[in-house]
PDB file of N, CA and C in Angstrom:
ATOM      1  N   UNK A   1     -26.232 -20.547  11.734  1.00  0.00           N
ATOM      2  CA  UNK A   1     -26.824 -19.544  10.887  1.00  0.00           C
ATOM      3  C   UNK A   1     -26.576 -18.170  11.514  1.00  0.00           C
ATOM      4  N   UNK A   2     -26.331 -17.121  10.489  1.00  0.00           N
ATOM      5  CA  UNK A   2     -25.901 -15.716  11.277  1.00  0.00           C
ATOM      6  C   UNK A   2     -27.438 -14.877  10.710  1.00  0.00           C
ATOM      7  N   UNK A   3     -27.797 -14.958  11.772  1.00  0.00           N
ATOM      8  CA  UNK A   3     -28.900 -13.372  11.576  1.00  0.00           C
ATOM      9  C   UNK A   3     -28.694 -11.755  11.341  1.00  0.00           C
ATOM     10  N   UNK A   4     -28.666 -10.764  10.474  1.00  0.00           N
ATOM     11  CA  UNK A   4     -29.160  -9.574  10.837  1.00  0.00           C
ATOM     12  C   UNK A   4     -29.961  -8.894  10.276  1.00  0.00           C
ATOM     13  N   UNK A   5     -30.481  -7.969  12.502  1.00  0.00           N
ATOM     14  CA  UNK A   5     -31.715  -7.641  11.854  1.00  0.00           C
ATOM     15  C   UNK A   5     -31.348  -5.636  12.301  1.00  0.00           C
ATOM     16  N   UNK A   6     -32.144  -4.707  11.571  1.00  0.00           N
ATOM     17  CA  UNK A   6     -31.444  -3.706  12.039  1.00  0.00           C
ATOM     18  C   UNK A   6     -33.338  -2.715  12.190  1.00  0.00           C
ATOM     19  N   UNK A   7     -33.680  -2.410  13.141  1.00  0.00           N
ATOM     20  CA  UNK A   7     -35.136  -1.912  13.808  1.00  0.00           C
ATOM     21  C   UNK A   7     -35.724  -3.078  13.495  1.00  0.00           C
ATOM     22  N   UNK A   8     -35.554  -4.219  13.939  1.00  0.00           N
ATOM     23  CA  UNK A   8     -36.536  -5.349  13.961  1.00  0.00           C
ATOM     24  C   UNK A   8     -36.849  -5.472  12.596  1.00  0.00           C
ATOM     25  N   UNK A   9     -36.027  -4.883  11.564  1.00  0.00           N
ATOM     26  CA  UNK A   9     -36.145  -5.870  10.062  1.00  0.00           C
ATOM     27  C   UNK A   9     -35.104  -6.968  10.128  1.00  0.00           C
ATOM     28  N   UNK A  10     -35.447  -8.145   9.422  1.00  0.00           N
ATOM     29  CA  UNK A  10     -34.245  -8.846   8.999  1.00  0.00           C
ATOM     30  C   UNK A  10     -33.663  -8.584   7.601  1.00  0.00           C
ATOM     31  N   UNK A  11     -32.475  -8.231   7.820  1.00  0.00           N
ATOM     32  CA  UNK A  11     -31.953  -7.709   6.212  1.00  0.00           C
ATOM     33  C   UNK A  11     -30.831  -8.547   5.832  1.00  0.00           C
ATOM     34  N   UNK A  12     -30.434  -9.715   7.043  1.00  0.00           N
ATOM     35  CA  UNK A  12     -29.336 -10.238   6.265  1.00  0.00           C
ATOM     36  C   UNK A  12     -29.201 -11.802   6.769  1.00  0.00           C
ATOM     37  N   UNK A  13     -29.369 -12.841   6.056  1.00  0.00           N
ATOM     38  CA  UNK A  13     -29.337 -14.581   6.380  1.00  0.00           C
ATOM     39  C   UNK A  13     -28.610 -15.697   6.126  1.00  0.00           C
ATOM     40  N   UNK A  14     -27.589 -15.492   6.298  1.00  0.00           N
ATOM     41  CA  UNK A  14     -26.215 -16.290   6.191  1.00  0.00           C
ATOM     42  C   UNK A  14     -26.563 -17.643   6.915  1.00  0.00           C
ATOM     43  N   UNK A  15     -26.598 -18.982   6.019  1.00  0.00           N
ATOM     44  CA  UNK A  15     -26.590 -20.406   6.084  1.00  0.00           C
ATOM     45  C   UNK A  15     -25.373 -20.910   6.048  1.00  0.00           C
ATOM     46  N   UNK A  16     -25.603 -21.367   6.627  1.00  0.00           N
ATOM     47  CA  UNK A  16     -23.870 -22.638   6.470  1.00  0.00           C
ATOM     48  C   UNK A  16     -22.876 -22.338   6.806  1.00  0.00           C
ATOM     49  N   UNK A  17     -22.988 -21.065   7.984  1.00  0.00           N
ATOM     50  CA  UNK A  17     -21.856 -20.779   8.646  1.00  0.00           C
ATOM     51  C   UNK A  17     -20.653 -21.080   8.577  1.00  0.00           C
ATOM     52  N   UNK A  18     -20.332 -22.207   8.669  1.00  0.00           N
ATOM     53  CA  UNK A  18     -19.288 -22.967   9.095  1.00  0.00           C
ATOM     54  C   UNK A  18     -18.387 -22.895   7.862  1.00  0.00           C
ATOM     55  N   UNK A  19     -19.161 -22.937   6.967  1.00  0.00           N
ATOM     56  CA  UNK A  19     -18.701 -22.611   5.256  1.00  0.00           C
ATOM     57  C   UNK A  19     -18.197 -21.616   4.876  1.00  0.00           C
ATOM     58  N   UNK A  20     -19.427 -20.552   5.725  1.00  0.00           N
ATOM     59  CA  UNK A  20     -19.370 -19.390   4.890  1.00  0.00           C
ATOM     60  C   UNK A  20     -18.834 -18.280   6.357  1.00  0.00           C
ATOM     61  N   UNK A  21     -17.638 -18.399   7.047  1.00  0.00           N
ATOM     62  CA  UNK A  21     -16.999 -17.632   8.360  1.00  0.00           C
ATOM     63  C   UNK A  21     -16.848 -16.385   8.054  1.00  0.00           C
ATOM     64  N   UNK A  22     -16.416 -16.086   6.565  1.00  0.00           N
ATOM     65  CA  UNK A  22     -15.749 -15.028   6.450  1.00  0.00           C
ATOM     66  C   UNK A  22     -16.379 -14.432   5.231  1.00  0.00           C
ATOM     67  N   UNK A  23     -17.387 -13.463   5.279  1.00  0.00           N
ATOM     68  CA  UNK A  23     -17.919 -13.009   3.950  1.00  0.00           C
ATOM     69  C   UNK A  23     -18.392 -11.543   3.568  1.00  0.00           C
ATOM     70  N   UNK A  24     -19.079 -10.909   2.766  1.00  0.00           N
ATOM     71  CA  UNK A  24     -19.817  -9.613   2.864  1.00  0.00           C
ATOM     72  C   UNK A  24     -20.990  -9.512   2.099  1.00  0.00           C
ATOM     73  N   UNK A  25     -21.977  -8.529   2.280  1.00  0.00           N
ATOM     74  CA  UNK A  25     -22.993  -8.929   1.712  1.00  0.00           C
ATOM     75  C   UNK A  25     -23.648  -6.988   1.714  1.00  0.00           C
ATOM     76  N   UNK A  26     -24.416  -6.665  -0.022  1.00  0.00           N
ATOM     77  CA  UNK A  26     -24.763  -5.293   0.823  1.00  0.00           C
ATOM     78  C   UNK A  26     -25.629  -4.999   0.962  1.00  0.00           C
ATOM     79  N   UNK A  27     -26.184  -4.241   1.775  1.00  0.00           N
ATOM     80  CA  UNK A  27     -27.828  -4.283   1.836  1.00  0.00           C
ATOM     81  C   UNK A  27     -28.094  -2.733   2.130  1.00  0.00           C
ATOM     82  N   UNK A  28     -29.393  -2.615   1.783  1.00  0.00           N
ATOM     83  CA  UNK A  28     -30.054  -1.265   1.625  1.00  0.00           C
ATOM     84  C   UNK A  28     -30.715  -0.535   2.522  1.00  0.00           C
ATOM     85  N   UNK A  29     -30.361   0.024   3.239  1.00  0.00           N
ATOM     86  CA  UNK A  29     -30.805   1.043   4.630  1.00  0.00           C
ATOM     87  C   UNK A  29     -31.106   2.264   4.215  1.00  0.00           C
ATOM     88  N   UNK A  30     -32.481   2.964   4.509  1.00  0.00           N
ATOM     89  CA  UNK A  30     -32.741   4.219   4.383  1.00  0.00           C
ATOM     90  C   UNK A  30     -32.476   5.023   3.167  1.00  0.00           C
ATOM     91  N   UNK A  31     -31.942   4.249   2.202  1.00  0.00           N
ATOM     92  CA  UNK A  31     -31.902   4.935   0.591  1.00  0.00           C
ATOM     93  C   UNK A  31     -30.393   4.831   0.607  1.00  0.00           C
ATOM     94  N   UNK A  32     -29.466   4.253   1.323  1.00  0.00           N
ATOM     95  CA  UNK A  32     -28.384   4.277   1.521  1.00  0.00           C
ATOM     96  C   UNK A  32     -27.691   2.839   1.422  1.00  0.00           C
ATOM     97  N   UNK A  33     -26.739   2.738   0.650  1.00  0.00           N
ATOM     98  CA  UNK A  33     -25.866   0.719   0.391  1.00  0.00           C
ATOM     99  C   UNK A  33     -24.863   1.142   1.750  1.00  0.00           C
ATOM    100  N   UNK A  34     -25.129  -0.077   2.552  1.00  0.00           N
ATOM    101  CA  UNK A  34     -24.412  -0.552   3.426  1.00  0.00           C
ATOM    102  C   UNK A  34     -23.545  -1.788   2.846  1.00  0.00           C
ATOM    103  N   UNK A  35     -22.060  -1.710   3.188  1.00  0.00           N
ATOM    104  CA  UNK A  35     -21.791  -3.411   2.860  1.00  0.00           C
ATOM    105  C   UNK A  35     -21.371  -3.784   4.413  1.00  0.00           C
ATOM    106  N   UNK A  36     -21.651  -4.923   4.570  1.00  0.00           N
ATOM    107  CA  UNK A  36     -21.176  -5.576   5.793  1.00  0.00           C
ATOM    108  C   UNK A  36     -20.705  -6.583   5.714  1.00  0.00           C
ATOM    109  N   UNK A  37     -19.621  -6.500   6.567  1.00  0.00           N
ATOM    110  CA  UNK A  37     -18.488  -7.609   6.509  1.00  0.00           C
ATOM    111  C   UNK A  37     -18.500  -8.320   7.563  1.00  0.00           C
ATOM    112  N   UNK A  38     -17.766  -9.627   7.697  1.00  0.00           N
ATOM    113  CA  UNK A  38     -17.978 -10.753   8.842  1.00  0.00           C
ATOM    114  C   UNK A  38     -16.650 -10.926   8.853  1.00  0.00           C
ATOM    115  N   UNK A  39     -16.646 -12.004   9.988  1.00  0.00           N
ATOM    116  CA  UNK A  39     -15.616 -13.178   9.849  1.00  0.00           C
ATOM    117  C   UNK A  39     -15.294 -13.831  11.670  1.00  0.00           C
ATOM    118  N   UNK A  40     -16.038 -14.870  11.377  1.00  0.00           N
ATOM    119  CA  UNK A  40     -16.209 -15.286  12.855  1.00  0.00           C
ATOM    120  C   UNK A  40     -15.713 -16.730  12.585  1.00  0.00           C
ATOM    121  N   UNK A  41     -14.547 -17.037  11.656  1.00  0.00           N
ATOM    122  CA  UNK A  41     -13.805 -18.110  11.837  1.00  0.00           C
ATOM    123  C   UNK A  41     -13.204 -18.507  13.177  1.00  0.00           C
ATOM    124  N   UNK A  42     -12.864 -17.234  14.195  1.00  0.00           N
ATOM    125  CA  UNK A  42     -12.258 -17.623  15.335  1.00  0.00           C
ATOM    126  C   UNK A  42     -13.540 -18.585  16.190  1.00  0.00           C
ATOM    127  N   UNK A  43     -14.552 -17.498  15.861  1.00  0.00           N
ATOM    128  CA  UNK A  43     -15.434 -17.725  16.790  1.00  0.00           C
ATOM    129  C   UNK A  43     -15.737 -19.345  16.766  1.00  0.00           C
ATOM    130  N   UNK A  44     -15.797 -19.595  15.734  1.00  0.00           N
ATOM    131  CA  UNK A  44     -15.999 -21.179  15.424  1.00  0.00           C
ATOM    132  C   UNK A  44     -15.203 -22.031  15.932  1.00  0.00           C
ATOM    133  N   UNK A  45     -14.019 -21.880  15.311  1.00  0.00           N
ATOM    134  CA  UNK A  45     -12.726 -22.786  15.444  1.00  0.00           C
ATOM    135  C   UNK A  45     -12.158 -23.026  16.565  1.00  0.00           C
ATOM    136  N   UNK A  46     -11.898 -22.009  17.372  1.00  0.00           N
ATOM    137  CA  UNK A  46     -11.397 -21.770  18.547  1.00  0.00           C
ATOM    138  C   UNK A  46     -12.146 -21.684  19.899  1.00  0.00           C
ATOM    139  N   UNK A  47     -13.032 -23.143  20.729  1.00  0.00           N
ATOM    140  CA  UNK A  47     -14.173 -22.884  21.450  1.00  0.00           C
ATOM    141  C   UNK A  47     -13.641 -22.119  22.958  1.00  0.00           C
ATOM    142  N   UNK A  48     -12.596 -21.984  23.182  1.00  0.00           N
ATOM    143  CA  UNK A  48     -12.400 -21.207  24.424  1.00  0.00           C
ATOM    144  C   UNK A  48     -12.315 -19.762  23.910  1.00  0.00           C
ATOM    145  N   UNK A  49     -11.612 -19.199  23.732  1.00  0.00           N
ATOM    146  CA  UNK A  49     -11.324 -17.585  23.684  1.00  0.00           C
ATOM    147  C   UNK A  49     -11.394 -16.866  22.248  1.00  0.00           C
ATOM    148  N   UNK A  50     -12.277 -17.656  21.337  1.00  0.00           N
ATOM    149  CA  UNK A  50     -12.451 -17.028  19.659  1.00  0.00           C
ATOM    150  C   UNK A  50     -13.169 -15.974  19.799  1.00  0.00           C
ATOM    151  N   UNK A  51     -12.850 -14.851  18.766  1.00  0.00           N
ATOM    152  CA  UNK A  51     -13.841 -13.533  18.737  1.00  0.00           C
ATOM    153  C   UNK A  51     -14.420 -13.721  17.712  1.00  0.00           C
ATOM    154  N   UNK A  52     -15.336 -13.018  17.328  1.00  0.00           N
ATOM    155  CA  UNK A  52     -15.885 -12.445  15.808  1.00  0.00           C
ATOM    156  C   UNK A  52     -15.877 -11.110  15.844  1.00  0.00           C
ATOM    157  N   UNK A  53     -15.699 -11.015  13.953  1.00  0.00           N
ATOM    158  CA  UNK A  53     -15.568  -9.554  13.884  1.00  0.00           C
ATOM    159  C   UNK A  53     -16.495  -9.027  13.083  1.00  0.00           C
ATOM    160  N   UNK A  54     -17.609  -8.291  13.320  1.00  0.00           N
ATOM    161  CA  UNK A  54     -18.629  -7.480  12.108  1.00  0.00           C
ATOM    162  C   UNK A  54     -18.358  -6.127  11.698  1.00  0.00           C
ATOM    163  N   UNK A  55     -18.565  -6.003  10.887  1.00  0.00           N
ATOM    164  CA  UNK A  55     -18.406  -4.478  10.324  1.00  0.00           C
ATOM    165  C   UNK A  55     -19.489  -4.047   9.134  1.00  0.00           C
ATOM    166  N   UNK A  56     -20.102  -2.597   9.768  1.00  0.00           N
ATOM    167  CA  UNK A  56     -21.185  -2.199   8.629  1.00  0.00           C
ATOM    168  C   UNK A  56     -20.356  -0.934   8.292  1.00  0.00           C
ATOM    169  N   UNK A  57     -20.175  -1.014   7.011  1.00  0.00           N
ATOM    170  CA  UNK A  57     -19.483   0.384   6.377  1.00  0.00           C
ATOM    171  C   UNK A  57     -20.382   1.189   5.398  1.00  0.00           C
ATOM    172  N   UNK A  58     -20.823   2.658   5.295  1.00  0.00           N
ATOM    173  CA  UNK A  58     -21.896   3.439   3.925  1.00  0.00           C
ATOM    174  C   UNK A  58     -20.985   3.421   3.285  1.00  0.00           C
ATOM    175  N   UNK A  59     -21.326   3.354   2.075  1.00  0.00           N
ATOM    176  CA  UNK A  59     -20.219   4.109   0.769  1.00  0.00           C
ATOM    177  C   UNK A  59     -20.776   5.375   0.678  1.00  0.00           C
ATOM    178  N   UNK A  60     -19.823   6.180  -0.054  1.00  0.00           N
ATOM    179  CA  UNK A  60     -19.979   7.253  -0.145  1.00  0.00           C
ATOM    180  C   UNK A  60     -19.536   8.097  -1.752  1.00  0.00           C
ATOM    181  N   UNK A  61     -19.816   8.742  -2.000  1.00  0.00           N
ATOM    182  CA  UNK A  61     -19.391   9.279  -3.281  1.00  0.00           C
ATOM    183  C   UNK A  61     -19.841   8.165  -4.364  1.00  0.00           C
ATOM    184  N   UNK A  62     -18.938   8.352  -5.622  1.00  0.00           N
ATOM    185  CA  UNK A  62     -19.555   7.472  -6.730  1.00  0.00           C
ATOM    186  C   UNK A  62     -19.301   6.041  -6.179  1.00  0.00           C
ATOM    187  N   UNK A  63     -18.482   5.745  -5.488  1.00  0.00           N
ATOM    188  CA  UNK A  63     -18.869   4.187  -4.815  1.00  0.00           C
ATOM    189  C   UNK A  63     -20.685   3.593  -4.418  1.00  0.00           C
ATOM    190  N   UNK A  64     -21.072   4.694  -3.834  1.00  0.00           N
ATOM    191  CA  UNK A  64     -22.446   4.491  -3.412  1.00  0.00           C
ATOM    192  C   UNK A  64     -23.299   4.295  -4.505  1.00  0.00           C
ATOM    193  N   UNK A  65     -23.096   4.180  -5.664  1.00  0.00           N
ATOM    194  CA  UNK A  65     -24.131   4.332  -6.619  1.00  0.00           C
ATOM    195  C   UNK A  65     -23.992   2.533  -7.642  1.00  0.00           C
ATOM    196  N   UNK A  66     -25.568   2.280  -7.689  1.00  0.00           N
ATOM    197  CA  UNK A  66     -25.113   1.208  -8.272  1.00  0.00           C
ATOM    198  C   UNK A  66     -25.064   1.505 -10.091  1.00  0.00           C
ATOM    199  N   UNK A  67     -25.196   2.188 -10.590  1.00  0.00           N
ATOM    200  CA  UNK A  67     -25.135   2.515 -11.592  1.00  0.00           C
ATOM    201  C   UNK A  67     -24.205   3.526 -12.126  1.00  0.00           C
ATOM    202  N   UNK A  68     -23.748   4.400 -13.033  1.00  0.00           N
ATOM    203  CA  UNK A  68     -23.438   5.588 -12.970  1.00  0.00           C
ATOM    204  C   UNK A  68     -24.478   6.466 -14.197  1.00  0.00           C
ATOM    205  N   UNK A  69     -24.890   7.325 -13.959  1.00  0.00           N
ATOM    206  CA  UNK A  69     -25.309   7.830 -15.198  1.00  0.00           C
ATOM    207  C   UNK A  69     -24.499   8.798 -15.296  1.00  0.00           C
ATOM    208  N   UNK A  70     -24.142   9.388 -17.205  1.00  0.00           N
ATOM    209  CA  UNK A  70     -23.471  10.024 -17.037  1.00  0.00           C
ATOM    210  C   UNK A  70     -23.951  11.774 -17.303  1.00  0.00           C
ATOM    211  N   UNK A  71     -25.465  11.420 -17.595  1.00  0.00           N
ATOM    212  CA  UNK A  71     -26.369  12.889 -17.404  1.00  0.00           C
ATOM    213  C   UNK A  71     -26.005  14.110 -16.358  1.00  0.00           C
ATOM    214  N   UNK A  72     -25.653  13.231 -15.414  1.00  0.00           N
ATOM    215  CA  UNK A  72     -26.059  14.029 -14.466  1.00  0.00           C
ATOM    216  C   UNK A  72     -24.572  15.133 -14.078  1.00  0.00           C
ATOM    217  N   UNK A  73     -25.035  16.356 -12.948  1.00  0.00           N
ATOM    218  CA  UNK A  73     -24.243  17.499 -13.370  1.00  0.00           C
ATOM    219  C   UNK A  73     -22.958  17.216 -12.467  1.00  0.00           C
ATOM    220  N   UNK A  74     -21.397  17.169 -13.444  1.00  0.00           N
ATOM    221  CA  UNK A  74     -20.236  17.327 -12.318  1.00  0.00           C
ATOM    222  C   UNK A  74     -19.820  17.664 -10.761  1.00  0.00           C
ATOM    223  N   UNK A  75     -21.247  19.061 -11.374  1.00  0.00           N
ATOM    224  CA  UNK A  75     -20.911  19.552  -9.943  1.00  0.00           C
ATOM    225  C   UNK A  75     -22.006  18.831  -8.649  1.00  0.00           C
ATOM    226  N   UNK A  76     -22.506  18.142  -8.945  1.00  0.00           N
ATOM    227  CA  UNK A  76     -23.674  17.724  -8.371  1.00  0.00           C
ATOM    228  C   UNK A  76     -22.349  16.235  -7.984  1.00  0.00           C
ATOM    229  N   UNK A  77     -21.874  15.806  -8.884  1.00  0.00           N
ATOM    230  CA  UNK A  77     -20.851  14.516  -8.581  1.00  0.00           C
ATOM    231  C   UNK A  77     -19.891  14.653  -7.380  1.00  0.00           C
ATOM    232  N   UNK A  78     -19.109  15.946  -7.360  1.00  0.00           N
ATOM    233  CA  UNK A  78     -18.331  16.564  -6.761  1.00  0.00           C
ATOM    234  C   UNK A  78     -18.714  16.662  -5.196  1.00  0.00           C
ATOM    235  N   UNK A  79     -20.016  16.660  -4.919  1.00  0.00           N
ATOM    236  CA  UNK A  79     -20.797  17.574  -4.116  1.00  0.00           C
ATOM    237  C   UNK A  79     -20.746  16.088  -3.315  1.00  0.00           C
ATOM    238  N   UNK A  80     -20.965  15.139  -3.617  1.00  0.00           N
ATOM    239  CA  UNK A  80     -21.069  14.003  -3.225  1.00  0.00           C
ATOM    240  C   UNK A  80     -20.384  12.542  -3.074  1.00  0.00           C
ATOM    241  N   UNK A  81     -19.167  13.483  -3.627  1.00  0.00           N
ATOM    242  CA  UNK A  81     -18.005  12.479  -3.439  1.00  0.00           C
ATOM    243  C   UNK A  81     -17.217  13.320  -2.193  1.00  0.00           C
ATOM    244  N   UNK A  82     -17.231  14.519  -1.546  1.00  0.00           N
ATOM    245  CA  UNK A  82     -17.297  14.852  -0.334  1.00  0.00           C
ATOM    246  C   UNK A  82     -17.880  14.753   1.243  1.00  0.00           C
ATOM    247  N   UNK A  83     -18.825  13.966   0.369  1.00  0.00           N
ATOM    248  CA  UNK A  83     -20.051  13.408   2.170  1.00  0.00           C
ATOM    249  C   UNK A  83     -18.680  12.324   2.795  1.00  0.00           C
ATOM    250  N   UNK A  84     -18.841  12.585   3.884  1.00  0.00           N
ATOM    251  CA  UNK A  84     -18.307  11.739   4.833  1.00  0.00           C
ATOM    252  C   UNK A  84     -18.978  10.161   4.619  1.00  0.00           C
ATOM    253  N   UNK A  85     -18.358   9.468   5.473  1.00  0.00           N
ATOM    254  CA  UNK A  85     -18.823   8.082   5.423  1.00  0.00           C
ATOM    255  C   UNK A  85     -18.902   7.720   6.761  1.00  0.00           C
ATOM    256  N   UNK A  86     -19.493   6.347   7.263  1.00  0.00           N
ATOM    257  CA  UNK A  86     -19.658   5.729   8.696  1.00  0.00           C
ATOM    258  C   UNK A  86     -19.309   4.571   8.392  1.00  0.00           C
ATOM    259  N   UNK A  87     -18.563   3.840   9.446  1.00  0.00           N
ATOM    260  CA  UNK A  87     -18.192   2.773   9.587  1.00  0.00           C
ATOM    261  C   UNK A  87     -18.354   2.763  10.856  1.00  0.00           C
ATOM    262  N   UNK A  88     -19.081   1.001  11.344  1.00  0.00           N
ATOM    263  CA  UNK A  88     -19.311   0.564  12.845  1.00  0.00           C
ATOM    264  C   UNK A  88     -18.722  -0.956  12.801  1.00  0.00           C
ATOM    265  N   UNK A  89     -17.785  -0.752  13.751  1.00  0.00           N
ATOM    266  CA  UNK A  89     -16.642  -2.199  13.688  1.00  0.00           C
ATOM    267  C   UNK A  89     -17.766  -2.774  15.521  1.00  0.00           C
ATOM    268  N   UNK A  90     -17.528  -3.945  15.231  1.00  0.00           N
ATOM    269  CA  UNK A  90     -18.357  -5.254  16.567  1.00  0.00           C
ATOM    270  C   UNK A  90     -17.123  -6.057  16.927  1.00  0.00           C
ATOM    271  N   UNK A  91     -16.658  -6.352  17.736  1.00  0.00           N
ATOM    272  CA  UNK A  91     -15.759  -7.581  18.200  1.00  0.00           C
ATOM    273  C   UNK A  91     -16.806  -8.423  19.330  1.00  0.00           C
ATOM    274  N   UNK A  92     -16.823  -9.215  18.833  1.00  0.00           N
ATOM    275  CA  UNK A  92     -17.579  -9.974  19.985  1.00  0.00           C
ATOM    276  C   UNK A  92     -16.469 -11.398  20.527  1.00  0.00           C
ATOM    277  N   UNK A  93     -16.435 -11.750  21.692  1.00  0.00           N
ATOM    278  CA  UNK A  93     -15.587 -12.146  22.505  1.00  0.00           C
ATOM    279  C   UNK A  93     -16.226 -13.250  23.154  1.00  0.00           C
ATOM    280  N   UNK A  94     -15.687 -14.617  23.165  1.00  0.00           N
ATOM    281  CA  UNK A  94     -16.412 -15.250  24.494  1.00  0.00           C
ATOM    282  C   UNK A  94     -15.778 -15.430  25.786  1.00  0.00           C
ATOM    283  N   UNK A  95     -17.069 -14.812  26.704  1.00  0.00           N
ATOM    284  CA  UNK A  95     -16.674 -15.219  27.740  1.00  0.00           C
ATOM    285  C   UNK A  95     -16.026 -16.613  28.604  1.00  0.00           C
ATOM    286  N   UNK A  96     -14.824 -16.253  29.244  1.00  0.00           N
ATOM    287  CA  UNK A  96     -14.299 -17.687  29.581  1.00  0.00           C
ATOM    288  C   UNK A  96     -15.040 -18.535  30.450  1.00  0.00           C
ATOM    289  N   UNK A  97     -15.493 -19.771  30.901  1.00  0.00           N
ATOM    290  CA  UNK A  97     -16.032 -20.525  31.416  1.00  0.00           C
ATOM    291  C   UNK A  97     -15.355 -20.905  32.989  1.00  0.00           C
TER     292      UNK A  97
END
């Protein structure tokens, strides 16, 4: 089972690992969609030297929105398809024995 938790919330609960190595899922931080991506097939498959790889990426601009309305003002659209974005890449590694 893959846990995450981000300030001691749990926001994300992946069962069946073994099934599910490689997936994404998005979840809601601070008024903000995170999607986060996996894939720890190595980690599984490979018991000496497999990595896993996580990644939490913001969207940004009209990506970030789960809806669109179309009320709202161009320039206000514009304004916000300019915010920067964050992405945080994890490699995790096992140590050799």
């Amino acid at each position: 089972m893959l846990f995450v938790s981000i300030d001691k919330k749990s926001v994300i609960q992946v069962k069946r690992l073994q099934w599910n190595f490689r997936g994404n899922q998005t979840i809601f931080l601070d008024g903000l969609v995170v999607d986060f991506m996996w894939d720890v097939h190595d980690w599984l498959c490979n018991p000496k030297s497999g990595c896993a790889m996580f990644m939490f990426r913001t969207r940004s601009g009209l990506d970030s929105r789960l809806w669109f309305d179309q009320e709202k003002n161009l320039e206000q659209n514009e304004e916000e398809e300019e915010k920067d974005g964050f992405s945080l890449m994890i490699c995790a590694t096992k140590s050799p024995d």
